[in-house]
Each structure stands twice: as structure tokens, then as C-alpha cells.
C-alpha atoms as a PDB file:
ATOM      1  CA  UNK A   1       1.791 119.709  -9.193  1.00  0.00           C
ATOM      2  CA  UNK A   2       2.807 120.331 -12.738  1.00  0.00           C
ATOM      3  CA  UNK A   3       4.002 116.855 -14.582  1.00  0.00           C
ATOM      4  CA  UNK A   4       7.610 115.982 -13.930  1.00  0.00           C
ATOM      5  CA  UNK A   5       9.389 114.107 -16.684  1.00  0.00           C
ATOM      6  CA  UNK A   6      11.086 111.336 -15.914  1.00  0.00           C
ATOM      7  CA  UNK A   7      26.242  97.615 -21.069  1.00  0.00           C
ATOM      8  CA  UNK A   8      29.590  97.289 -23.415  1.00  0.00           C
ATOM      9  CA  UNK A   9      32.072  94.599 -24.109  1.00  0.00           C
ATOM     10  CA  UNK A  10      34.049  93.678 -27.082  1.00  0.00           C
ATOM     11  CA  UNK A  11      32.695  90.694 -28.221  1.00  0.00           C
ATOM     12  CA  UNK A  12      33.523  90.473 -31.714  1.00  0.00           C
ATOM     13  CA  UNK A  13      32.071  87.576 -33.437  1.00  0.00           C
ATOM     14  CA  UNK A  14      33.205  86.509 -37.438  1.00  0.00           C
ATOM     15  CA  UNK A  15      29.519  85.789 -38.118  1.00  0.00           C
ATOM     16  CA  UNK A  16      30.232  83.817 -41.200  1.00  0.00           C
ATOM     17  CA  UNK A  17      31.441  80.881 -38.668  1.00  0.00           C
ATOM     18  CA  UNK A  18      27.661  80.761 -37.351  1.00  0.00           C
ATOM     19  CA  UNK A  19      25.734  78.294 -39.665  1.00  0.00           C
ATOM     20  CA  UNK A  20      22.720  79.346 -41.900  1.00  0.00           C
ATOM     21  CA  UNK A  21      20.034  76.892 -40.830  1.00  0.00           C
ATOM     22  CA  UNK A  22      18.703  75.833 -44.213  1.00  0.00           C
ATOM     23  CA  UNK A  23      17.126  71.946 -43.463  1.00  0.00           C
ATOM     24  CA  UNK A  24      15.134  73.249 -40.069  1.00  0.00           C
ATOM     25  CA  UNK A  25      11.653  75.602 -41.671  1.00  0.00           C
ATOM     26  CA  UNK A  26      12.215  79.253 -40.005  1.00  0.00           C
ATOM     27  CA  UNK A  27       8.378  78.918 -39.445  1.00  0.00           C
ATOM     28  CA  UNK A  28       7.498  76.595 -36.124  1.00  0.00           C
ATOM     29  CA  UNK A  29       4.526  75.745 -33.974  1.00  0.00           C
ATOM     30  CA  UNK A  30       4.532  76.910 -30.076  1.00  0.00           C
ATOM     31  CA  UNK A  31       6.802  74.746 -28.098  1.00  0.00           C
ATOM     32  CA  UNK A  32       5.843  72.017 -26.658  1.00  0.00           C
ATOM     33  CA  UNK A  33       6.846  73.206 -22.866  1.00  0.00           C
ATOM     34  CA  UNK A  34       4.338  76.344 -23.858  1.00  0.00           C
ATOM     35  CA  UNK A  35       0.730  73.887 -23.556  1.00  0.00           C
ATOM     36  CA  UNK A  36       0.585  73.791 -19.910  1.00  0.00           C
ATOM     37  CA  UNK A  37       0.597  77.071 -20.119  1.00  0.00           C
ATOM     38  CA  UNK A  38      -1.569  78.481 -22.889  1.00  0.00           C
ATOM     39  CA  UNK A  39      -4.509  76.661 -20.704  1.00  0.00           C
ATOM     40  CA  UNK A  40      -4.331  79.094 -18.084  1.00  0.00           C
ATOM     41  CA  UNK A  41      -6.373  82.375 -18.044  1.00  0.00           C
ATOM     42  CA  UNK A  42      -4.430  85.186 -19.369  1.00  0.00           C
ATOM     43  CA  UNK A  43      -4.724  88.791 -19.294  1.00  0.00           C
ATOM     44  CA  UNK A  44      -6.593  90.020 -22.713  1.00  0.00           C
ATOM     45  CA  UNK A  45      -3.279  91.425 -24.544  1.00  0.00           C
ATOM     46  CA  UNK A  46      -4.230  93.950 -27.305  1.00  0.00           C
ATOM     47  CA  UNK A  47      -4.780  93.115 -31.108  1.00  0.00           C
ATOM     48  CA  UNK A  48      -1.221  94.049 -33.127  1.00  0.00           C
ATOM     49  CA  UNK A  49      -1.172  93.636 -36.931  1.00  0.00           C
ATOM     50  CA  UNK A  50       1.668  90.596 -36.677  1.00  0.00           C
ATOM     51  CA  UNK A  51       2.056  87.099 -37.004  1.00  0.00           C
ATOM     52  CA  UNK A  52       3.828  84.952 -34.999  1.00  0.00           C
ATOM     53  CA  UNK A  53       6.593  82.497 -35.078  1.00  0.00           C
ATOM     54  CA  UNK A  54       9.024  80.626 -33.650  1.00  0.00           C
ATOM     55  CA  UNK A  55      12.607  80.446 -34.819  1.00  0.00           C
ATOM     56  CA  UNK A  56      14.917  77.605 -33.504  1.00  0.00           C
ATOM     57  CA  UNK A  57      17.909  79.092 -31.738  1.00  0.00           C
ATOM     58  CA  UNK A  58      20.846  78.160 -30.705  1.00  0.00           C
ATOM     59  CA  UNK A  59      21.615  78.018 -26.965  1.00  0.00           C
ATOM     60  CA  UNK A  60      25.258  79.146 -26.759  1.00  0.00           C
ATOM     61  CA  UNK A  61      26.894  80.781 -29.437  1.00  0.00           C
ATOM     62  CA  UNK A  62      30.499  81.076 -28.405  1.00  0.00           C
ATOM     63  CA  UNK A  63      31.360  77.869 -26.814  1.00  0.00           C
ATOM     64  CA  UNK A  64      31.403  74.195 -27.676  1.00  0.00           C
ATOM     65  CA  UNK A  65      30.463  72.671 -24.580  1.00  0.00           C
ATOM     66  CA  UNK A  66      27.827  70.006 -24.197  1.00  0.00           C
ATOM     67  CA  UNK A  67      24.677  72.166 -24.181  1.00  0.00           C
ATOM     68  CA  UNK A  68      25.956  74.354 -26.702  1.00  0.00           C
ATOM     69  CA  UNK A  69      24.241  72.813 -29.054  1.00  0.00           C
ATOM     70  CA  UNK A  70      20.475  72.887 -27.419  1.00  0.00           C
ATOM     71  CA  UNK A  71      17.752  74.264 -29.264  1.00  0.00           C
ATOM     72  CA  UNK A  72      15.268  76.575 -28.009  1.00  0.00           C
ATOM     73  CA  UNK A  73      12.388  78.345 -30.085  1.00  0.00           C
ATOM     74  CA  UNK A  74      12.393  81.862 -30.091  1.00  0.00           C
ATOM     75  CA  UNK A  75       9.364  84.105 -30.469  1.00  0.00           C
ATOM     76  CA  UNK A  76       9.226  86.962 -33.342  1.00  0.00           C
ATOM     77  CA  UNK A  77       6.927  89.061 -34.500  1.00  0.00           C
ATOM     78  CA  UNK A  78       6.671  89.896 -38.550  1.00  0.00           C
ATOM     79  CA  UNK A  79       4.567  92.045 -40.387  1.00  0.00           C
ATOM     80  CA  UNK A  80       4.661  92.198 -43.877  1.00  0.00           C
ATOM     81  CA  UNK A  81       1.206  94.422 -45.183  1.00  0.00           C
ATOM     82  CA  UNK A  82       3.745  96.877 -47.203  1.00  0.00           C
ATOM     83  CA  UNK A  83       6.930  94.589 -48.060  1.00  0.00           C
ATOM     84  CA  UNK A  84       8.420  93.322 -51.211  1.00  0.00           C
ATOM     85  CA  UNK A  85      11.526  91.203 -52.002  1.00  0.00           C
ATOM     86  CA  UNK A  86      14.608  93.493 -51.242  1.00  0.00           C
ATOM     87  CA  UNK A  87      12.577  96.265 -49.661  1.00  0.00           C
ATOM     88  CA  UNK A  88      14.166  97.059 -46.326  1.00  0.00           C
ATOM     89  CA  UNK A  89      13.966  94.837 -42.926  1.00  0.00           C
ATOM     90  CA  UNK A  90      13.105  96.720 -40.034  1.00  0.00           C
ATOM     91  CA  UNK A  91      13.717  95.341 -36.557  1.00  0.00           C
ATOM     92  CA  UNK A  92      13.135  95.684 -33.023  1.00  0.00           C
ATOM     93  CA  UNK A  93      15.619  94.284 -30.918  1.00  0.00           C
ATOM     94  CA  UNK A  94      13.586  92.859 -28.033  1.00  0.00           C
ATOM     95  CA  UNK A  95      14.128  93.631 -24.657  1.00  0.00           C
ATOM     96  CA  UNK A  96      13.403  92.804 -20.835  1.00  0.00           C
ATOM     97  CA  UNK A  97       9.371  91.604 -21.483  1.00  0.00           C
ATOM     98  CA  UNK A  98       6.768  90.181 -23.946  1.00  0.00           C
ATOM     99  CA  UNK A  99       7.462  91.531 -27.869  1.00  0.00           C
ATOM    100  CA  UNK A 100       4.116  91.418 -28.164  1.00  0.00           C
ATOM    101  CA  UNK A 101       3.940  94.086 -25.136  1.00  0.00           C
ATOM    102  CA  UNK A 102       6.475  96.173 -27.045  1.00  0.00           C
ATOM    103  CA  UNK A 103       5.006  95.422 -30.396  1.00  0.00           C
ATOM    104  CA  UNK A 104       1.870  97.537 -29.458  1.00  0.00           C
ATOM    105  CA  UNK A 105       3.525  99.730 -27.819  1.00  0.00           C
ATOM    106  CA  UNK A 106       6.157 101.190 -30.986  1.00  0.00           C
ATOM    107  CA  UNK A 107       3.848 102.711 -33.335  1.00  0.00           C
ATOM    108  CA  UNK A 108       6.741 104.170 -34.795  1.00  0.00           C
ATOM    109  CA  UNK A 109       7.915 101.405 -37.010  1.00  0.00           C
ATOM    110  CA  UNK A 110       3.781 100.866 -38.116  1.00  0.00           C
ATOM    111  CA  UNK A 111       3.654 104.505 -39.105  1.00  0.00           C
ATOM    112  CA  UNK A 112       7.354 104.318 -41.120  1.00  0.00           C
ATOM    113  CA  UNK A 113       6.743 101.279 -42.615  1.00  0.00           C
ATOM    114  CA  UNK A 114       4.443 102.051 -45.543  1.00  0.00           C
ATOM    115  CA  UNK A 115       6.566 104.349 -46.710  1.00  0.00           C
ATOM    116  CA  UNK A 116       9.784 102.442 -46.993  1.00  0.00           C
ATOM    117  CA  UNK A 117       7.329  99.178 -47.595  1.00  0.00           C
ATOM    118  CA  UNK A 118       9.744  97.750 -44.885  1.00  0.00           C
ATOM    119  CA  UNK A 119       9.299  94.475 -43.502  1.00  0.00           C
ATOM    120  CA  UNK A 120       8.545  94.977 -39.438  1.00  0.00           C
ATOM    121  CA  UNK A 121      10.363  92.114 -37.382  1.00  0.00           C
ATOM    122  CA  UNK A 122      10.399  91.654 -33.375  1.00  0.00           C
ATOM    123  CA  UNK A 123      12.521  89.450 -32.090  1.00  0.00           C
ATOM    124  CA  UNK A 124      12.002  88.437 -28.214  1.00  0.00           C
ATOM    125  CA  UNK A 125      14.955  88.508 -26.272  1.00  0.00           C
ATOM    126  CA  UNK A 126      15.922  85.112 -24.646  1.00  0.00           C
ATOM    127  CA  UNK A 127      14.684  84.582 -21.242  1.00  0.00           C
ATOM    128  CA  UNK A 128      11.555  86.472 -21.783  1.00  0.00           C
ATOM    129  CA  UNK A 129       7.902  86.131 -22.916  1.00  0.00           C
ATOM    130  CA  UNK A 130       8.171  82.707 -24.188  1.00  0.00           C
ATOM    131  CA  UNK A 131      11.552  82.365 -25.416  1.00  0.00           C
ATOM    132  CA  UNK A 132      12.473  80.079 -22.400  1.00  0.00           C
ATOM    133  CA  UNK A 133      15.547  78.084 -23.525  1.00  0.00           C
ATOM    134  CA  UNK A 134      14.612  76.153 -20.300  1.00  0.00           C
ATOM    135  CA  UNK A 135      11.130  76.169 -20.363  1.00  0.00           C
ATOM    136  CA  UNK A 136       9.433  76.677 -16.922  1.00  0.00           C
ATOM    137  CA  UNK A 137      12.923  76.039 -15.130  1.00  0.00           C
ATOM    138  CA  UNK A 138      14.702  78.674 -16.884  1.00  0.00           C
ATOM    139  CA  UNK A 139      14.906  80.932 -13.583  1.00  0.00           C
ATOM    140  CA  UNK A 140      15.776  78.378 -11.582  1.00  0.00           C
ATOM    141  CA  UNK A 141      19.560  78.608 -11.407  1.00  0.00           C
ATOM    142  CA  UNK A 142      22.581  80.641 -11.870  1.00  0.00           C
ATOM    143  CA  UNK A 143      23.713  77.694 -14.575  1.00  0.00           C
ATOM    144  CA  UNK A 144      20.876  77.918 -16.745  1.00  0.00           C
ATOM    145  CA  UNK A 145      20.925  82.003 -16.226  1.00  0.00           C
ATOM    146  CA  UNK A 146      24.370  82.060 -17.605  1.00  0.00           C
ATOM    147  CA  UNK A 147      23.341  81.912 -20.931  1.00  0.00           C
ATOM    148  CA  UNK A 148      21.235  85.316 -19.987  1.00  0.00           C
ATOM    149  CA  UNK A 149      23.610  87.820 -21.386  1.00  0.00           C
ATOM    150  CA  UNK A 150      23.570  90.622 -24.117  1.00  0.00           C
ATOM    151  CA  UNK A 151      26.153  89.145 -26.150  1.00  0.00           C
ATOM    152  CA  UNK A 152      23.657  85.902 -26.863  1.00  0.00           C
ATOM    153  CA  UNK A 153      21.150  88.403 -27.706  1.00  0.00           C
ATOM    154  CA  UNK A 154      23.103  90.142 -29.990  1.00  0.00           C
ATOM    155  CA  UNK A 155      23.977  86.711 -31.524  1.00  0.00           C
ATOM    156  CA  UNK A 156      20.336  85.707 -31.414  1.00  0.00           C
ATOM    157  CA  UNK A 157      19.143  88.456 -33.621  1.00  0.00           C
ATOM    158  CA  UNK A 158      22.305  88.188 -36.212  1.00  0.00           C
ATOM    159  CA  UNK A 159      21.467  84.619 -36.402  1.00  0.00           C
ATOM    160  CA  UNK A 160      17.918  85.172 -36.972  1.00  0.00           C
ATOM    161  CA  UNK A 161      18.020  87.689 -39.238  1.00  0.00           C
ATOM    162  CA  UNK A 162      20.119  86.238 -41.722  1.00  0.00           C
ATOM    163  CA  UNK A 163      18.023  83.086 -41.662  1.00  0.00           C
ATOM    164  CA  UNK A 164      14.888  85.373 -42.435  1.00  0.00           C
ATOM    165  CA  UNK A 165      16.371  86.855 -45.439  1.00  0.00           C
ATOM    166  CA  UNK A 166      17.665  83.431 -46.616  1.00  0.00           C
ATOM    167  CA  UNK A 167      14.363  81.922 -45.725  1.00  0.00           C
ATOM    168  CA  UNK A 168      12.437  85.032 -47.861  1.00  0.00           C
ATOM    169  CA  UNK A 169      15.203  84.750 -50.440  1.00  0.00           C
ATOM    170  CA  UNK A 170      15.930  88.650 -50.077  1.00  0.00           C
ATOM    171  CA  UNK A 171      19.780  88.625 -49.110  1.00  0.00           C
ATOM    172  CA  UNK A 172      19.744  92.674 -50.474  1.00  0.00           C
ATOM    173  CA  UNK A 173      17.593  93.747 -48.218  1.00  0.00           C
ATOM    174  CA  UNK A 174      18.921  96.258 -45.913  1.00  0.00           C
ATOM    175  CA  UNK A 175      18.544  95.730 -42.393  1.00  0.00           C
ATOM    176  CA  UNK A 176      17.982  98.785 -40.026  1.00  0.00           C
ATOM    177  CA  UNK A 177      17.905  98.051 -36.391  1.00  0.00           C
ATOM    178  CA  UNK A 178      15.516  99.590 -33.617  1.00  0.00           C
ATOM    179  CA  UNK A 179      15.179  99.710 -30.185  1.00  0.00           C
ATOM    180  CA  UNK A 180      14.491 101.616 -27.123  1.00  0.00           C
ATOM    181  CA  UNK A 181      16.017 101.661 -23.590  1.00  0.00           C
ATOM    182  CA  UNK A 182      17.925  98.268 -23.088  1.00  0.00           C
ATOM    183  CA  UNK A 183      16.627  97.556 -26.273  1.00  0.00           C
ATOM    184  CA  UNK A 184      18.355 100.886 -27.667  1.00  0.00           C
ATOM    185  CA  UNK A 185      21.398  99.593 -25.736  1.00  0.00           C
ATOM    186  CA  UNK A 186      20.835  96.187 -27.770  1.00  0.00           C
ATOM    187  CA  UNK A 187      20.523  97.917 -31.434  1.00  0.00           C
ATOM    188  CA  UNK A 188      23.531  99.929 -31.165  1.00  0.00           C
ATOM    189  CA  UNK A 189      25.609  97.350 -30.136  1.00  0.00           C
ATOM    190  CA  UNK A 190      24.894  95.241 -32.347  1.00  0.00           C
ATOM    191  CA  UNK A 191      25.273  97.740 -35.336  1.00  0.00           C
ATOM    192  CA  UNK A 192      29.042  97.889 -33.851  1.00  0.00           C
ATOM    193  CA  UNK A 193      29.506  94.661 -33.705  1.00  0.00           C
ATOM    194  CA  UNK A 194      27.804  93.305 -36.582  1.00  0.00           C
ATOM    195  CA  UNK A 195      27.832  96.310 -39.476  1.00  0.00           C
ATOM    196  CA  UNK A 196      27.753  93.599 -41.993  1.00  0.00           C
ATOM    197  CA  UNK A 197      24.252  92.577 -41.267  1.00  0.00           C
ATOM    198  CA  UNK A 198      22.890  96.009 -40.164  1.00  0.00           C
ATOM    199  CA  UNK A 199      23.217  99.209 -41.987  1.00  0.00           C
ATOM    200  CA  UNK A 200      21.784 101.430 -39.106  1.00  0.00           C
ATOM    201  CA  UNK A 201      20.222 101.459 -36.009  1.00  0.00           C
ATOM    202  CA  UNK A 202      18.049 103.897 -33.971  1.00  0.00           C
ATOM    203  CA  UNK A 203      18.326 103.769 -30.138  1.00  0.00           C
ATOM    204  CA  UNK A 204      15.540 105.652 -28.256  1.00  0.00           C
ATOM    205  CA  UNK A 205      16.208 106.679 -24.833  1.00  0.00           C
ATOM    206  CA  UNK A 206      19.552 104.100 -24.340  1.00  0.00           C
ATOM    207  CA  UNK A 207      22.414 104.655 -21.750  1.00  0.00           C
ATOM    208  CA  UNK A 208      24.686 103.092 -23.936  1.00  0.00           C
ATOM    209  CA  UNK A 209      28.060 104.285 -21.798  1.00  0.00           C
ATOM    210  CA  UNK A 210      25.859 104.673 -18.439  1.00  0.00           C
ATOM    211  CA  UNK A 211      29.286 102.651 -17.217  1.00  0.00           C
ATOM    212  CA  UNK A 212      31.697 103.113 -14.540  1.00  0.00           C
ATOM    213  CA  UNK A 213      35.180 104.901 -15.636  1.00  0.00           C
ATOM    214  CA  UNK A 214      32.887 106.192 -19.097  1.00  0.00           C
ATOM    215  CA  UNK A 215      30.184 108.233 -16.975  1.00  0.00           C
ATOM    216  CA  UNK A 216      29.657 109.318 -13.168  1.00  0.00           C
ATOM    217  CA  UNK A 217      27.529 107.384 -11.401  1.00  0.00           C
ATOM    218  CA  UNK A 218      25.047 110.156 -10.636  1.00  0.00           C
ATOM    219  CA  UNK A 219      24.432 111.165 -14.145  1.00  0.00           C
ATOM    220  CA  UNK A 220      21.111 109.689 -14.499  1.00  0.00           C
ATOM    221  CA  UNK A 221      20.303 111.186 -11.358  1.00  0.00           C
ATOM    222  CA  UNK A 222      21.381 114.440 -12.448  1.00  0.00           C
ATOM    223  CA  UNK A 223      19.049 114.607 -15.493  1.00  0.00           C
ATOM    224  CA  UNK A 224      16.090 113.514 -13.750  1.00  0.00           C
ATOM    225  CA  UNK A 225      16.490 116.466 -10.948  1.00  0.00           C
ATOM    226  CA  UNK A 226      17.121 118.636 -13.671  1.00  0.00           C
ATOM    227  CA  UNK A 227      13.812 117.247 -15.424  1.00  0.00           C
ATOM    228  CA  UNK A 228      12.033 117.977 -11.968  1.00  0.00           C
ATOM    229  CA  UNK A 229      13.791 122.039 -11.385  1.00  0.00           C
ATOM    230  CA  UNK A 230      12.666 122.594 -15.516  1.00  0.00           C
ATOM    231  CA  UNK A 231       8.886 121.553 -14.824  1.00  0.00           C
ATOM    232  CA  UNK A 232       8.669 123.269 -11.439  1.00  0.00           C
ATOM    233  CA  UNK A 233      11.005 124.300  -8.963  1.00  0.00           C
ATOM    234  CA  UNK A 234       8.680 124.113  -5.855  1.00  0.00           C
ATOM    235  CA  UNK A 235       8.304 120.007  -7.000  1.00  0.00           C
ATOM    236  CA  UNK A 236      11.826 119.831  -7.050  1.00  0.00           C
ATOM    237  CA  UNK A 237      12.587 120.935  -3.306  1.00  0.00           C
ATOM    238  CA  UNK A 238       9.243 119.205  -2.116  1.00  0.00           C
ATOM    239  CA  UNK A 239      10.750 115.950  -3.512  1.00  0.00           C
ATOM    240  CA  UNK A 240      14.238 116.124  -2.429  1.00  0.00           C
ATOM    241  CA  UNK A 241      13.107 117.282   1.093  1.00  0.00           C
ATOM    242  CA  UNK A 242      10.835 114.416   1.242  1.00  0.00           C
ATOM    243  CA  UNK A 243      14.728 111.917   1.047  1.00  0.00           C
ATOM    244  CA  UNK A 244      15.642 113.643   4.481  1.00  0.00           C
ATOM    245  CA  UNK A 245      11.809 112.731   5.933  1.00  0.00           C
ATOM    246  CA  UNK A 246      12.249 109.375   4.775  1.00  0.00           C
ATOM    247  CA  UNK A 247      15.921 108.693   6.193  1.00  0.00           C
ATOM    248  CA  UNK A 248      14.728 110.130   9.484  1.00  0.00           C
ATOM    249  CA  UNK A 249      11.532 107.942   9.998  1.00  0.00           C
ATOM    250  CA  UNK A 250      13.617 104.685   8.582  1.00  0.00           C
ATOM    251  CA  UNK A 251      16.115 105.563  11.805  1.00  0.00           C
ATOM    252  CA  UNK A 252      13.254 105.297  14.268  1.00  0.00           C
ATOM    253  CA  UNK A 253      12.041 101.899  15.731  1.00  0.00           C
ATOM    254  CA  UNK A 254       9.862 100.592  13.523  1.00  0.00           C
ATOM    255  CA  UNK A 255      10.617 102.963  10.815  1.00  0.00           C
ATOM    256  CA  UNK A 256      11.150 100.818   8.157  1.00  0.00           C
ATOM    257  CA  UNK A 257       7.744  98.870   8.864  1.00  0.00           C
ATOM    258  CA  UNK A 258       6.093 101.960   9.170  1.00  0.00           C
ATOM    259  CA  UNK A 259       7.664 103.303   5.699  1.00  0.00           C
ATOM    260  CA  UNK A 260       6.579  99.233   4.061  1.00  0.00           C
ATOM    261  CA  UNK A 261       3.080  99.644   4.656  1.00  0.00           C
ATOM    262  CA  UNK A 262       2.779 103.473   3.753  1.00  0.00           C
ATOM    263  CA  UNK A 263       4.575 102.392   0.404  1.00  0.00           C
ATOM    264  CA  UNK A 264       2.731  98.805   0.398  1.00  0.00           C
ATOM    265  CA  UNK A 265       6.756  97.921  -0.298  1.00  0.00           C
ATOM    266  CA  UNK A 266       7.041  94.214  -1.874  1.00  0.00           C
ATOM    267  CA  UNK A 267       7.511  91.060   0.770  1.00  0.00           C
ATOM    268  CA  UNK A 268      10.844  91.148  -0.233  1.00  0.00           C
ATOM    269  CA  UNK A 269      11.759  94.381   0.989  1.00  0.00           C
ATOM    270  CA  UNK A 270      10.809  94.246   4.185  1.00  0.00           C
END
């Protein structure tokens, strides 16, 4: 069988009101809430050609409520082998997972970089890898997951960014956002919404108005059949007969069970 091939709201935030933090280093050790963890076996992750550090962010950027104020120490990425004061910034937008995961997996930026002698930055998104603004109980609750939102991202990385260039003392440098999928999603927005810090962004493979009342729900759908009818037509009938085989055998007793351990479906899904 040949190959087949395979959110937004108007938050609009006067930047200037969010504080430069100048007496806190941009450069911090692993959290404390981190130890427990670092002593358990890991998975070998692969060598990438960054450093890391931790920035301290803030936990709520748009309200003044008691735990606004919290501090939690996000993860980034920087590589700086080609850069020079006021040389461009180049940075991923992190999304769903580990930077490091998509660190050594966007060659792109290390192949661009020497030629622009651009600073590479990834910035973890909150909630993931290790930026836990609630350590191991982060998960836990829909209060704490409240704060799990793509506006404070978006606020995340304009905070962060304009510390680094304070921090490096290279307020010129343009800034040129990057980003694939939700992470694509993540750099255009936040061009839109904060042009003042970003002067571009490139968004790979992001359904940036994959919304109701924008685009029809079966778009996505659409392009992957049509992926699956351009690389062969036979795989494209064998595949959408095999929906009618499946909705049959999940209406027979014991269907469902049947179609779990064929599929060795999750716990949860059965």
C-alpha cells in the first residue's frame, strides 16, 4: 500500500503594563519541586546543541486575584553558537510536550541560524515538560488547570522575551516567531496580538481558523481523504469501507470488546 499522507480570541493585552523583571537573574537553577523527580530513571533524550534555563513566570497575567502573583519557573532552551548583540532572536513557541522533544526535532531553525547569526530560543509552554506552575499537582484540578490557556502562553513568551533582550542588553534585536501545529497556532497569534515585540512569524502546518462559524467541521477530514484518493485510490476505498466494518461489529454483542482488544484500545476506552 503506497504511503498515505496524513484557537482565536481577542485578547489584546497593552504589554507595556506587564513589568520588566530586572532584580530577579533571567538565569535559574531547576526548581526545587523538579528533585524528586530528576532521581528517577528516564528515557535517554537525544543530545541538542542548547542550554537550559529557567525563567520565573508569572502565574496569571490578566487578573489581580490572590495567586496572581505566584511564581513558577519556566523551561527555555537558547542557543547562541552564531549570535551577536542585535542580531535577530529566533523563537519557537512551545507547544503540547517537552521543548527539548521539539528542540531536536526543528532542524530548521539550526540550519537558518548561521546565516542570520540568530539567536535560537524555545520556550516550553506552561503545563508541560517541567514548566509545572503547580509542580506534581498541576493536573489535579480544574482550578489549577484554569490557568492552562493560550492567552497565558502568549503572555508567557511576550514576557519572556522582552526580559531576554533586556537581560542580553539587545532591545534592537528583531524577534521572528516559529512554530508548528498548535505551536503554529501559538506564533501567529501572538504576532497579531503582540506586533510590537515580533516582527514575523512562521506557522508550519497550523489550523489557525479550524473554528466553528470560520470553517466546516469536516474540513480536516476532507484534506486527509483527499491526501489518501492522491496517493492511491484503491487505499482510499479500502479505508473508508473498513468505517462501515467497524460500525457493524461495534453493533454486535460484544463488539466493542472485540474491536478493544483487536486495537489494544486504552483502559479508558473501553
Amino acid at each position: 500500500m503506497a504511503p498515505c499522507a496524513s484557537l482565536l480570541l481577542p485578547v489584546f493585552v497593552i504589554l507595556a503594563t506587564l513589568p520588566i523583571i530586572q532584580s530577579v537573574p533571567t538565569f535559574f537553577p531547576r526548581p526545587s519541586y523538579d528533585q524528586s523527580l530528576a532521581k528517577q530513571p528516564k528515557a535517554s533524550k537525544p543530545k541538542i546543541p542548547y542550554k537550559t534555563h529557567y525563567f520565573p513566570q508569572v502565574l496569571d497575567h490578566f487578573t489581580f486575584q490572590p495567586k496572581s502573583s505566584k511564581i513558577f519557573y519556566q523551561k527555555y532552551l537558547v542557543n547562541s553558537n552564531y549570535w551577536h548583540r542585535g542580531a535577530p532572536i529566533f523563537v519557537y513557541t512551545g507547544n503540547e510536550g517537552d521543548i527539548e522533544w521539539f528542540a531536536a526535532n526543528t532542524g530548521f531553525l539550526l540550519d537558518i541560524a548561521p546565516k542570520f547569526r540568530a539567536l535560537l530560543v524555545f520556550i516550553e509552554h506552561r503545563f508541560y515538560g517541567e514548566s509545572m506552575p503547580f509542580g506534581n499537582n498541576s493536573y489535579k484540578s480544574a482550578e489549577t488547570l484554569g490557568y492552562l490557556n493560550s492567552q497565558q502562553a502568549l503572555a508567557d513568551f511576550a514576557l519572556l522575551i522582552r526580559s531576554l533582550k533586556h537581560n542580553l542588553s539587545s532591545e534592537a534585536s528583531p524577534v521572528v516567531v516559529f512554530g508548528g501545529s498548535y505551536g503554529g497556532m501559538l506564533a501567529a497569534w501572538f504576532r497579531l496580538k503582540y506586533p510590537h515585540i515580533a516582527i514575523g512569524a512562521l506557522a508550519s502546518s497550523a489550523p489557525i481558523l479550524q473554528f466553528d462559524d470560520i470553517t466546516p467541521w469536516s474540513s480536516f477530514y476532507d484534506a486527509v481523504s483527499q491526501d489518501f484518493k492522491e496517493a492511491s485510490l484503491n487505499c482510499y476505498e479500502v479505508i473508508k469501507g473498513s468505517w462501515a466494518e467497524l460500525e457493524a461489529l461495534s453493533a454486535q454483542k460484544e463488539g466493542l470488546a472485540e474491536l478493544s482488544r483487536t486495537f489494544r484500545a486504552c483502559q479508558l476506552c473501553l
